[in-house]
C-alpha atoms as a PDB file:
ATOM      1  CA  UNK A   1      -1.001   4.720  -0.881  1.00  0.00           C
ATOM      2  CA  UNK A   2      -1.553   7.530   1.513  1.00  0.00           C
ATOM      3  CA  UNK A   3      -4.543   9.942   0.988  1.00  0.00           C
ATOM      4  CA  UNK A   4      -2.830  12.511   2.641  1.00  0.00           C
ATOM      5  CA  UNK A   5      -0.711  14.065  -0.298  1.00  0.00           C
ATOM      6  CA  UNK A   6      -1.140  17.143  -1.049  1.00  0.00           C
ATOM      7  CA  UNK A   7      -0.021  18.864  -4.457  1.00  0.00           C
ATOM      8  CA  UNK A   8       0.097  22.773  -5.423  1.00  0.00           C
ATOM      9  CA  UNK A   9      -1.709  24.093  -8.111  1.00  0.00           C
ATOM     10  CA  UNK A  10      -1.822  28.013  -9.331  1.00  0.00           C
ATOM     11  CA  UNK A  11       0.871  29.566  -7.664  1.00  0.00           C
ATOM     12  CA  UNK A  12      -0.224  28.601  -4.184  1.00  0.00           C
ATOM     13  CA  UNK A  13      -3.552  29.852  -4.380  1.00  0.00           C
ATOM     14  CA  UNK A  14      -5.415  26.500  -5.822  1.00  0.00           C
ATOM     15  CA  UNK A  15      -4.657  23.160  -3.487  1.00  0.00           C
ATOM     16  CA  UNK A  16      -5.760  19.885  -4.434  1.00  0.00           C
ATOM     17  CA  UNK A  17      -5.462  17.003  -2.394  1.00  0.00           C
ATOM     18  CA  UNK A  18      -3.994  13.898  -3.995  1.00  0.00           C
ATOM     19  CA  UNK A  19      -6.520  12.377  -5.749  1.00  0.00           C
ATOM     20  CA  UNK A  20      -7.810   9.249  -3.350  1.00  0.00           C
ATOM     21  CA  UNK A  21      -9.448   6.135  -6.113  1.00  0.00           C
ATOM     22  CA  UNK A  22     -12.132   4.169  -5.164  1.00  0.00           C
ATOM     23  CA  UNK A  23      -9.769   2.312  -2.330  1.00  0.00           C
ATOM     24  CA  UNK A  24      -9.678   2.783   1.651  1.00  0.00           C
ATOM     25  CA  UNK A  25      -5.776   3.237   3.265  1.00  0.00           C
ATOM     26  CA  UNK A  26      -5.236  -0.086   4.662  1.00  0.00           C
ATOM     27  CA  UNK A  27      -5.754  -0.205   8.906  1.00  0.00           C
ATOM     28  CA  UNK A  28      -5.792   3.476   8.864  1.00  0.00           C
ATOM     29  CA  UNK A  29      -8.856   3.906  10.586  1.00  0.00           C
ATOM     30  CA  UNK A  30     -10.361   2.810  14.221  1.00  0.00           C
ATOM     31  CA  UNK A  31     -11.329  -0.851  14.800  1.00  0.00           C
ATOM     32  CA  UNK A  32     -14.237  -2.890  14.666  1.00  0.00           C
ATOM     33  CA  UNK A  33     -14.421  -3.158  18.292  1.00  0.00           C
ATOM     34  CA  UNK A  34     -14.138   1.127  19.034  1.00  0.00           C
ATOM     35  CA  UNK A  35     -17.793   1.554  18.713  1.00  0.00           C
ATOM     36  CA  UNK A  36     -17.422   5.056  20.184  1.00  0.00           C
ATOM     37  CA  UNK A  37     -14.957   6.174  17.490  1.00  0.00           C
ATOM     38  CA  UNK A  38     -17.394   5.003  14.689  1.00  0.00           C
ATOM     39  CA  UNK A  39     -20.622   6.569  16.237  1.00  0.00           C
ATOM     40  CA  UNK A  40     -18.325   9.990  17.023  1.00  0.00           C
ATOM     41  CA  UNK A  41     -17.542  10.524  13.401  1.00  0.00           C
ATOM     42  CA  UNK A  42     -21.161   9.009  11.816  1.00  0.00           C
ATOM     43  CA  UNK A  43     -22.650  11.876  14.339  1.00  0.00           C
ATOM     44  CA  UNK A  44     -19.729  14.566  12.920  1.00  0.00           C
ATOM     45  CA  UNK A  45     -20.610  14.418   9.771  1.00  0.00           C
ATOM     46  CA  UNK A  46     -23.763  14.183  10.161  1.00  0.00           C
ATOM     47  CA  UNK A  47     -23.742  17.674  12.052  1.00  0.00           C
ATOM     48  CA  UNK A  48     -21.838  19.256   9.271  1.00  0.00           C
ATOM     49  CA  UNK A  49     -24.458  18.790   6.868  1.00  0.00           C
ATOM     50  CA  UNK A  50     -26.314  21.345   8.788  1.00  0.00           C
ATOM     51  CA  UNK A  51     -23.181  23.880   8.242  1.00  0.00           C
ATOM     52  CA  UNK A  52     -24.724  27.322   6.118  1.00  0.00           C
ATOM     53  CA  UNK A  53     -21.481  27.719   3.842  1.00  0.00           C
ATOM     54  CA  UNK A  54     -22.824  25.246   1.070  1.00  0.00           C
ATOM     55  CA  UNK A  55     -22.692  26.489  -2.064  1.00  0.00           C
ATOM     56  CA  UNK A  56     -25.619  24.239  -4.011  1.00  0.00           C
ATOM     57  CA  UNK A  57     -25.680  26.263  -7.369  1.00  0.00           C
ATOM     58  CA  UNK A  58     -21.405  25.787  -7.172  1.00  0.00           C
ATOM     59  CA  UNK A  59     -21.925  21.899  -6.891  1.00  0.00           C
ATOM     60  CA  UNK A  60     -24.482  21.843  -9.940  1.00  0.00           C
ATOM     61  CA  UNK A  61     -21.988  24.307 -11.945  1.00  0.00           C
ATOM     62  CA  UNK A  62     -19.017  21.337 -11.031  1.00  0.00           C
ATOM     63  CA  UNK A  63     -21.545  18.917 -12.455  1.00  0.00           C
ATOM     64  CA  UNK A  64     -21.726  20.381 -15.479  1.00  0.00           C
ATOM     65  CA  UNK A  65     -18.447  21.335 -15.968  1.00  0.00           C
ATOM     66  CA  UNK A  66     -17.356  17.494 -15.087  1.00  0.00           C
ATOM     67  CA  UNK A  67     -19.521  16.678 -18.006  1.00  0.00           C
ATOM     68  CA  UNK A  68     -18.827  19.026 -20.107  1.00  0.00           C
ATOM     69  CA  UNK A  69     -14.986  18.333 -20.130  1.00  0.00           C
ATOM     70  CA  UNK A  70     -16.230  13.952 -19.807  1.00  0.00           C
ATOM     71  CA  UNK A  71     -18.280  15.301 -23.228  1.00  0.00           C
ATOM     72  CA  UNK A  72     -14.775  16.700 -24.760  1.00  0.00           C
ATOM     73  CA  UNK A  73     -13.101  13.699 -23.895  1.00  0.00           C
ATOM     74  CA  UNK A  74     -15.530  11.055 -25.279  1.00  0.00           C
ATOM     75  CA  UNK A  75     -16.344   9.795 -21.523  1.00  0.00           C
ATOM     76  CA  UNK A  76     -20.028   9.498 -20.486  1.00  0.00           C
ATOM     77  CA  UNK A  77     -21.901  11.755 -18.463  1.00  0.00           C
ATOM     78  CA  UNK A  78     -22.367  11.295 -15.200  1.00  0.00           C
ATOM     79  CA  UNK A  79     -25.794  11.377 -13.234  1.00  0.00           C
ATOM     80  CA  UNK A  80     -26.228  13.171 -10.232  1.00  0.00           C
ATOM     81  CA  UNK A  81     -26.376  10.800  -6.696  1.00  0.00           C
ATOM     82  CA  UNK A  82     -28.017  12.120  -3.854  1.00  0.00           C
ATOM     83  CA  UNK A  83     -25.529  10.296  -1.213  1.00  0.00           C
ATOM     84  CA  UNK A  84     -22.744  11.113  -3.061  1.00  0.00           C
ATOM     85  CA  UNK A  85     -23.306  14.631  -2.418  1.00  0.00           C
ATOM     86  CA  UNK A  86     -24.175  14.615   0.804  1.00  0.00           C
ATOM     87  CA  UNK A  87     -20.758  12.451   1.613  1.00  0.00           C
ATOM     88  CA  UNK A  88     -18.991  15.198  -0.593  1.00  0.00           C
ATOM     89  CA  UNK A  89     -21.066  17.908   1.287  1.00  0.00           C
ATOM     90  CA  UNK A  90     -20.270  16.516   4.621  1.00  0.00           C
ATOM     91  CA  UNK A  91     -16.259  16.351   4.234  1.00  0.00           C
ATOM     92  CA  UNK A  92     -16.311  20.369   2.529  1.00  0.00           C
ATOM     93  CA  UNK A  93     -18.102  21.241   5.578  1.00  0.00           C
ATOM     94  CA  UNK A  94     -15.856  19.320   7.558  1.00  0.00           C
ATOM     95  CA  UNK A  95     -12.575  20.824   5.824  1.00  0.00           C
ATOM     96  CA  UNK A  96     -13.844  24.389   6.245  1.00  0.00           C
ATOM     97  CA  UNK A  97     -14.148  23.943   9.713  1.00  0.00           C
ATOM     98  CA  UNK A  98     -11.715  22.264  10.670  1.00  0.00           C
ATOM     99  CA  UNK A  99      -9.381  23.859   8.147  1.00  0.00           C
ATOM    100  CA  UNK A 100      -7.366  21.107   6.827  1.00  0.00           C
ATOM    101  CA  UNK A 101      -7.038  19.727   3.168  1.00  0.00           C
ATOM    102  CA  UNK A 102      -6.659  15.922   3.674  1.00  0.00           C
ATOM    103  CA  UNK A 103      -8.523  13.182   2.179  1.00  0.00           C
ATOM    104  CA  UNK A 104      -8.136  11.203   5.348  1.00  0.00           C
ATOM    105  CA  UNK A 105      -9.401  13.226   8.307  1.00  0.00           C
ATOM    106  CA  UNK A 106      -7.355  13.211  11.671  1.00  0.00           C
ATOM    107  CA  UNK A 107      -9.649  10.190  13.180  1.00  0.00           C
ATOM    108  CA  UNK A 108      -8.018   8.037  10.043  1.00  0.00           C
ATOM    109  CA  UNK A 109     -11.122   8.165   8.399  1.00  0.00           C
ATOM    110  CA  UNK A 110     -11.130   7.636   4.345  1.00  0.00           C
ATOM    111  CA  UNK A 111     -13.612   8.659   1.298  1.00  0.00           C
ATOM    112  CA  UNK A 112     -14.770   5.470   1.169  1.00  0.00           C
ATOM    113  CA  UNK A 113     -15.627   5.420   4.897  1.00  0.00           C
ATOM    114  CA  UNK A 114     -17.700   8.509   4.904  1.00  0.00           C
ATOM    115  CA  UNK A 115     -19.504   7.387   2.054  1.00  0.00           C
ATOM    116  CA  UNK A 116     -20.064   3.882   4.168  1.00  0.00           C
ATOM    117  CA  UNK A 117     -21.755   5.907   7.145  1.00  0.00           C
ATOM    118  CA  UNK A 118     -23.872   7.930   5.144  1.00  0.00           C
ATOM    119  CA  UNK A 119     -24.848   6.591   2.218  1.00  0.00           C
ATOM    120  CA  UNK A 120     -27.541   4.101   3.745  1.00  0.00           C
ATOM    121  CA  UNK A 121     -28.613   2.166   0.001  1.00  0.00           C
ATOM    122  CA  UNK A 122     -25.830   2.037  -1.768  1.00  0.00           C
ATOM    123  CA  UNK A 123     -23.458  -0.711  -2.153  1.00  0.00           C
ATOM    124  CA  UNK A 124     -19.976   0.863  -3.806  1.00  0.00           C
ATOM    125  CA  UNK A 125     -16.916   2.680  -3.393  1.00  0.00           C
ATOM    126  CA  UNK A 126     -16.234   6.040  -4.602  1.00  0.00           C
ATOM    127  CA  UNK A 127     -12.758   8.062  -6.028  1.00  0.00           C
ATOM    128  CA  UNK A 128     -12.727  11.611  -4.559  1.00  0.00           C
ATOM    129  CA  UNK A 129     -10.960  14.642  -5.603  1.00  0.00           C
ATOM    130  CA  UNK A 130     -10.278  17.639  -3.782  1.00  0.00           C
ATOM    131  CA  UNK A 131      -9.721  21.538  -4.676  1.00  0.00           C
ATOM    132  CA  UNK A 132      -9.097  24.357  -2.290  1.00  0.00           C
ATOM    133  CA  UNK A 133      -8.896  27.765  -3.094  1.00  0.00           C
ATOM    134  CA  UNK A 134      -7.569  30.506  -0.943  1.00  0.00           C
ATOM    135  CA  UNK A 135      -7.067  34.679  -1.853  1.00  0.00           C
ATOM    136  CA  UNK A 136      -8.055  37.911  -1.842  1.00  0.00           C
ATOM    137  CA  UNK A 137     -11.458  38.571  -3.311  1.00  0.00           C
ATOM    138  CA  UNK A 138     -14.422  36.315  -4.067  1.00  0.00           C
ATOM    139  CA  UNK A 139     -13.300  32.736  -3.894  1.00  0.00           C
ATOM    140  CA  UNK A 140     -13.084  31.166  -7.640  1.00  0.00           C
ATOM    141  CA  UNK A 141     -16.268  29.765  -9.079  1.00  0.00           C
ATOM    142  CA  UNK A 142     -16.440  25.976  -8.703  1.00  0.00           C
ATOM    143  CA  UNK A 143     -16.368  24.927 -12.230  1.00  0.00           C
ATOM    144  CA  UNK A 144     -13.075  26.956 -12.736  1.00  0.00           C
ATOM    145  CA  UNK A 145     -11.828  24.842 -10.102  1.00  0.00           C
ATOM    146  CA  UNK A 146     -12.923  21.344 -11.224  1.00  0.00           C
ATOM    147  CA  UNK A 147     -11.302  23.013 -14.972  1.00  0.00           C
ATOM    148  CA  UNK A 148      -7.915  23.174 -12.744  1.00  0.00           C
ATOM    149  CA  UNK A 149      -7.786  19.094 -12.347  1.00  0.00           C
ATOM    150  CA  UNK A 150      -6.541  18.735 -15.244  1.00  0.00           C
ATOM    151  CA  UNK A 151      -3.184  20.209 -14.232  1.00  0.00           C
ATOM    152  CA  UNK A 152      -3.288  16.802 -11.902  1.00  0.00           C
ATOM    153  CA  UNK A 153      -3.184  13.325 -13.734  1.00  0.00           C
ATOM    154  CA  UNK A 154      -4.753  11.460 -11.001  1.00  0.00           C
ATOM    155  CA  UNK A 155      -7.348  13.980 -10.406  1.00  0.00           C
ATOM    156  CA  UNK A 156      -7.850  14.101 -14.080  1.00  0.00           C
ATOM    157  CA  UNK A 157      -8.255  10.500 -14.355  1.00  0.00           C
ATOM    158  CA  UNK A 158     -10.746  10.654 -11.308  1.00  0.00           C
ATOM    159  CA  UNK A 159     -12.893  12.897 -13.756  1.00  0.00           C
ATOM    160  CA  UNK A 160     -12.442  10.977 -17.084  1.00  0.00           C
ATOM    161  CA  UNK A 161     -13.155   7.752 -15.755  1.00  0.00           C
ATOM    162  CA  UNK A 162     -15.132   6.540 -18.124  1.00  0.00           C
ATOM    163  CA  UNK A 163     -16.768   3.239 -16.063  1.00  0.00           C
ATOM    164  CA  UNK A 164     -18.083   5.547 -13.315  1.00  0.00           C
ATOM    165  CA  UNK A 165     -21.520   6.615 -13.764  1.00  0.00           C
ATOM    166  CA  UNK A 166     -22.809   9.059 -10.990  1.00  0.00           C
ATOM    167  CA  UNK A 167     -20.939  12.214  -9.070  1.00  0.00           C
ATOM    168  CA  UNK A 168     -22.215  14.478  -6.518  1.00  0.00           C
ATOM    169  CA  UNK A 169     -19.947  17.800  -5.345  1.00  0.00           C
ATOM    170  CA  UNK A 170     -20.232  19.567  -2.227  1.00  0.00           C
ATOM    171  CA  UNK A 171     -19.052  23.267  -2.184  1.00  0.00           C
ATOM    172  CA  UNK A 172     -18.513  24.940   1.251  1.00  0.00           C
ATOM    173  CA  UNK A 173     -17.699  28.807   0.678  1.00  0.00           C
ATOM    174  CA  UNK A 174     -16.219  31.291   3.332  1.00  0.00           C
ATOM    175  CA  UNK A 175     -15.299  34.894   2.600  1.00  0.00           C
ATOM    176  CA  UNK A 176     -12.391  34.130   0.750  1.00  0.00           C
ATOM    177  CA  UNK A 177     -11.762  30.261   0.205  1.00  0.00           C
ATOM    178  CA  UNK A 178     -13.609  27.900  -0.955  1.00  0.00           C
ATOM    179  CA  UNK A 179     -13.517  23.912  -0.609  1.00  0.00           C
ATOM    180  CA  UNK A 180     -14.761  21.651  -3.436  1.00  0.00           C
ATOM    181  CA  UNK A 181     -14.935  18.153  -3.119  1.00  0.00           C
ATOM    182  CA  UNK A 182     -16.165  15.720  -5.582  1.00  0.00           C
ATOM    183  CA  UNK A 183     -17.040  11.824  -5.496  1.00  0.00           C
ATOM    184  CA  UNK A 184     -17.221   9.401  -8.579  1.00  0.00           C
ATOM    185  CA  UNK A 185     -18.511   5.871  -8.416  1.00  0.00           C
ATOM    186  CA  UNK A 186     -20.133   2.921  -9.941  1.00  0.00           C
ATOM    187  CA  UNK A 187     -23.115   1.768  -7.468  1.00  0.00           C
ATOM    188  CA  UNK A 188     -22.623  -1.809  -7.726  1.00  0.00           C
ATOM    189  CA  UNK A 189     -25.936  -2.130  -5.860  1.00  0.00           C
ATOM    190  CA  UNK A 190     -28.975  -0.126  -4.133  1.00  0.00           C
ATOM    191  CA  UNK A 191     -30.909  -1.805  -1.263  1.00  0.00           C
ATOM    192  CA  UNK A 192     -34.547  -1.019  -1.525  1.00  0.00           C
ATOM    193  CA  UNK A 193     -34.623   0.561   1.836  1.00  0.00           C
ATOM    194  CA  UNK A 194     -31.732   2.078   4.072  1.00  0.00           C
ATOM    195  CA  UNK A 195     -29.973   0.330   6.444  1.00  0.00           C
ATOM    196  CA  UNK A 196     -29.911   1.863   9.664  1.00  0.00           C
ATOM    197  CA  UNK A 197     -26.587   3.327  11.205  1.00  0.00           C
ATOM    198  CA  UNK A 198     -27.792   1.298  14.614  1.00  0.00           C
ATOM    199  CA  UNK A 199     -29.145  -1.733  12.949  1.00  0.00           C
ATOM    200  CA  UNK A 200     -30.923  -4.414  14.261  1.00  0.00           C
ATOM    201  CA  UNK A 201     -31.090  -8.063  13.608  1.00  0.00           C
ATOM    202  CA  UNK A 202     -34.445  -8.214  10.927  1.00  0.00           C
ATOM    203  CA  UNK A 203     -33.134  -4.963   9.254  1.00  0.00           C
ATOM    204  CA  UNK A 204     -29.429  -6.213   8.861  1.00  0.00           C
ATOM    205  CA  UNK A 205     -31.081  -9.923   7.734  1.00  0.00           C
ATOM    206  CA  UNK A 206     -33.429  -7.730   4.776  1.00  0.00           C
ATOM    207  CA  UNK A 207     -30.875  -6.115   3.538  1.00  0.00           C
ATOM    208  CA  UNK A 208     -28.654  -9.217   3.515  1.00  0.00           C
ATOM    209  CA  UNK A 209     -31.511 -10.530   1.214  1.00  0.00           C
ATOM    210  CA  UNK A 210     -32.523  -7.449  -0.881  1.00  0.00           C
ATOM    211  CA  UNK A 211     -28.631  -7.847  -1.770  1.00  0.00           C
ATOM    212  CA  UNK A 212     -28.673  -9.937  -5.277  1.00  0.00           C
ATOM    213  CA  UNK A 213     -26.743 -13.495  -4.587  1.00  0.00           C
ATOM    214  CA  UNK A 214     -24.720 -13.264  -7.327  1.00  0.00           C
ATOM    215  CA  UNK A 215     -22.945 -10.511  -5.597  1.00  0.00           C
ATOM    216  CA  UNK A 216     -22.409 -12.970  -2.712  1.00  0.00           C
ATOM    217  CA  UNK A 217     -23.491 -10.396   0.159  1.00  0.00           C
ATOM    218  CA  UNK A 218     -21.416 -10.922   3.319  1.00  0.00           C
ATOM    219  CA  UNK A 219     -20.900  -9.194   6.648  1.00  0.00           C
ATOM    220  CA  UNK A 220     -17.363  -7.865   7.933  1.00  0.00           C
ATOM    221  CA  UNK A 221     -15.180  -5.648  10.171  1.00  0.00           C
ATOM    222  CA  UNK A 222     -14.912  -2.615   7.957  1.00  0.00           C
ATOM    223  CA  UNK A 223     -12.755  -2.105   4.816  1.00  0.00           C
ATOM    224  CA  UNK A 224      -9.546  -0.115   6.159  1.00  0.00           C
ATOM    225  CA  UNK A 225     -10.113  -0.920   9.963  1.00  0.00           C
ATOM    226  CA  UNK A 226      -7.333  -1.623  11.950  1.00  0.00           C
ATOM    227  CA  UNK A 227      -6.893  -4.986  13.380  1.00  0.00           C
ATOM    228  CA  UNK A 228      -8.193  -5.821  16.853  1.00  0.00           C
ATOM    229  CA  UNK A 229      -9.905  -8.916  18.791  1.00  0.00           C
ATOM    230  CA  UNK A 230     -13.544  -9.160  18.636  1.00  0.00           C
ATOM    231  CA  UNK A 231     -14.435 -11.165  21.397  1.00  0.00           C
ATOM    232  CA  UNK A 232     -16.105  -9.997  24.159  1.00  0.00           C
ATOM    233  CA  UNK A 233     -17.038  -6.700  22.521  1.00  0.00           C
ATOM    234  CA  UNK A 234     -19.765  -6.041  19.926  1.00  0.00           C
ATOM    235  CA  UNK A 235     -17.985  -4.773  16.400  1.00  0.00           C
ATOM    236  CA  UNK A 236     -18.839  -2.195  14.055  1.00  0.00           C
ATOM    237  CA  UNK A 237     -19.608  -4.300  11.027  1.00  0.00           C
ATOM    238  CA  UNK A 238     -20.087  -3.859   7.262  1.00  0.00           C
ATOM    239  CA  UNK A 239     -22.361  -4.959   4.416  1.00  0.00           C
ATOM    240  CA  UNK A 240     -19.864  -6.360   1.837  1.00  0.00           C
ATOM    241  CA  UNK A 241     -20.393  -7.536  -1.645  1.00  0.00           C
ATOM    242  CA  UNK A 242     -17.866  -9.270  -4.254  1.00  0.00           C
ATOM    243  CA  UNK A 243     -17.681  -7.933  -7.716  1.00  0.00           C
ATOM    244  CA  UNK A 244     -16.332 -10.744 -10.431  1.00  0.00           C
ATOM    245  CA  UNK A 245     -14.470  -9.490 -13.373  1.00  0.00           C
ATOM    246  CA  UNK A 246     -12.178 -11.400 -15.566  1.00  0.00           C
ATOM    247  CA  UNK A 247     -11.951 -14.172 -13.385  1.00  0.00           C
ATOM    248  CA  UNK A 248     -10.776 -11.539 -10.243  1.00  0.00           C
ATOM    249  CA  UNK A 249     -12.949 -11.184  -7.516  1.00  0.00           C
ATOM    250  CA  UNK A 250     -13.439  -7.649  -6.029  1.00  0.00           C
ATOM    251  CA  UNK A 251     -15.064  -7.007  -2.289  1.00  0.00           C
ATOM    252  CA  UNK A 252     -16.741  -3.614  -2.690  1.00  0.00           C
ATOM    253  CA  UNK A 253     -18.132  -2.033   1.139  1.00  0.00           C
ATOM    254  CA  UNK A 254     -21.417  -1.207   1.756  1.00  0.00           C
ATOM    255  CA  UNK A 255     -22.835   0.561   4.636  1.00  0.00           C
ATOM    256  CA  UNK A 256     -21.354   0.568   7.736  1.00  0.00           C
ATOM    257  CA  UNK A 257     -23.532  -0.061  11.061  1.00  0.00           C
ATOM    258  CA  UNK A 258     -23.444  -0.578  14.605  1.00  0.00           C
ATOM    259  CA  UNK A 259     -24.571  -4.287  15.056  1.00  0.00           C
ATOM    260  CA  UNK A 260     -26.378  -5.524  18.298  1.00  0.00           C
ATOM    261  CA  UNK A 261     -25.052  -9.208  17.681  1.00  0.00           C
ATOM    262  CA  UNK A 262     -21.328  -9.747  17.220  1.00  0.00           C
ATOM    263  CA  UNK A 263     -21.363 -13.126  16.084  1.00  0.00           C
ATOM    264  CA  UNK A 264     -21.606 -14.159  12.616  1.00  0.00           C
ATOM    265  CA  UNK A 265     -19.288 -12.620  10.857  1.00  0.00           C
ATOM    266  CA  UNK A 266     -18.572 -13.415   7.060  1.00  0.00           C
END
């Protein structure tokens, strides 16, 4: 599935990108051996978390209306996560300024690979949902918009899920549009300190370790990468774990991190 879709909501004045769940587009982004490509959008986003359009009172008003509506539909709340938000924060900031609505950006980039660069503890993958809001006048309050999912059944279902446990929203306002974008996901795991973007061997080893076994923690190229030959270069890698349910075994990404040894991959 592409993350690219985009459907209409409101008489053109409400856009939400298809909904993207908890999934990367398969080879859509760079390689494991374009180190530049990785460290260029790690040092994007984080630059647009220093953009002054962030609306923080509109991302705790999306909160609440998520739960509220989760409430109404017998789903449990969600708790607020820190990276989450800042992922979701990043990408708004990201949209505004580069004025696109897109789930994947134009590197080939995916939700759960912004989430991968940023969020340093946490071991999971999130859904995201988008709204965009363009039109004369104040731009529509946040919650409004996160009401106007349910118009979409995949954004919807994003909302309702009712295995995901934290959200955080970023809202990034201009004088008339707004972008919201929220992220919903089920940590599988949280390592007891972050993992650096440029990692080196005893910090990649301790979180390797702080990783509980029965998750089976594993190094790899990145979810989504496209395919290339390692040798000869050193890869961006990933911390990887493998969620059993029902007998099927599910690899969920952790951070992503620029590796001084290439060898030893899982």
């Amino acid at each position: 599935m592409r993350l690219t879709r985009r459907g209409v909501v409101g008489g053109g004045a409400l856009l939400i990108a298809g909904p993207a769940h908890g999934q990367t587009v398969v080879d859509a982004a760079p390689p494991a051996t374009d180190v530049a490509a990785w460290t260029a959008y790690e040092a994007r986003l984080r630059a647009r978390l220093a953009d002054g359009r962030f609306d923080a009172r509109g991302a705790d008003a999306a909160l609440a209306t998520t739960n509220s509506l989760r409430q109404a539909a017998g789903a449990p709340p969600l708790a607020w996560h820190a990276e989450l938000a800042e992922t979701a924060r990043a990408h708004a900031a990201d949209l505004a300024a580069r004025r696109y609505v897109e789930h994947l950006s134009p590197e080939g980039f995916d939700p759960s690979h912004r989430f991968w660069l940023l969020a340093r503890t946490t071991i999971g993958s999130p859904s995201e949902n988008i709204a965009y809001h363009r039109g004369e006048g104040a731009p529509a309050p946040a919650g409004r918009m996160v009401e106007r999912w349910r118009q979409s059944p995949g954004h919807w279902q994003n909302l309702l899920r009712a295995s995901y446990t934290h959200a955080g929203y970023g809202v990034a306002r201009g004088p008339d549009r707004v972008w919201v974008v929220g992220l919903f996901a089920q940590p599988l795991a949280t390592l007891p300190e972050p993992l650096p973007f440029r990692a080196q061997a005893p910090e990649i080893a301790r979180a390797i370790r702080a990783t509980p076994s029965a998750l089976s923690p594993r190094l790899t190229v990145p979810q989504g990468s496209r395919p290339a030959r390692l040798a000869g270069a050193t890869p961006v890698m990933q911390l990887t774990a493998v969620r059993r349910m029902d007998g099927v075994a599910d690899v969920i990404g952790g951070p992503i991190f620029i590796s001084p040894e290439p060898s030893g991959l899982g």
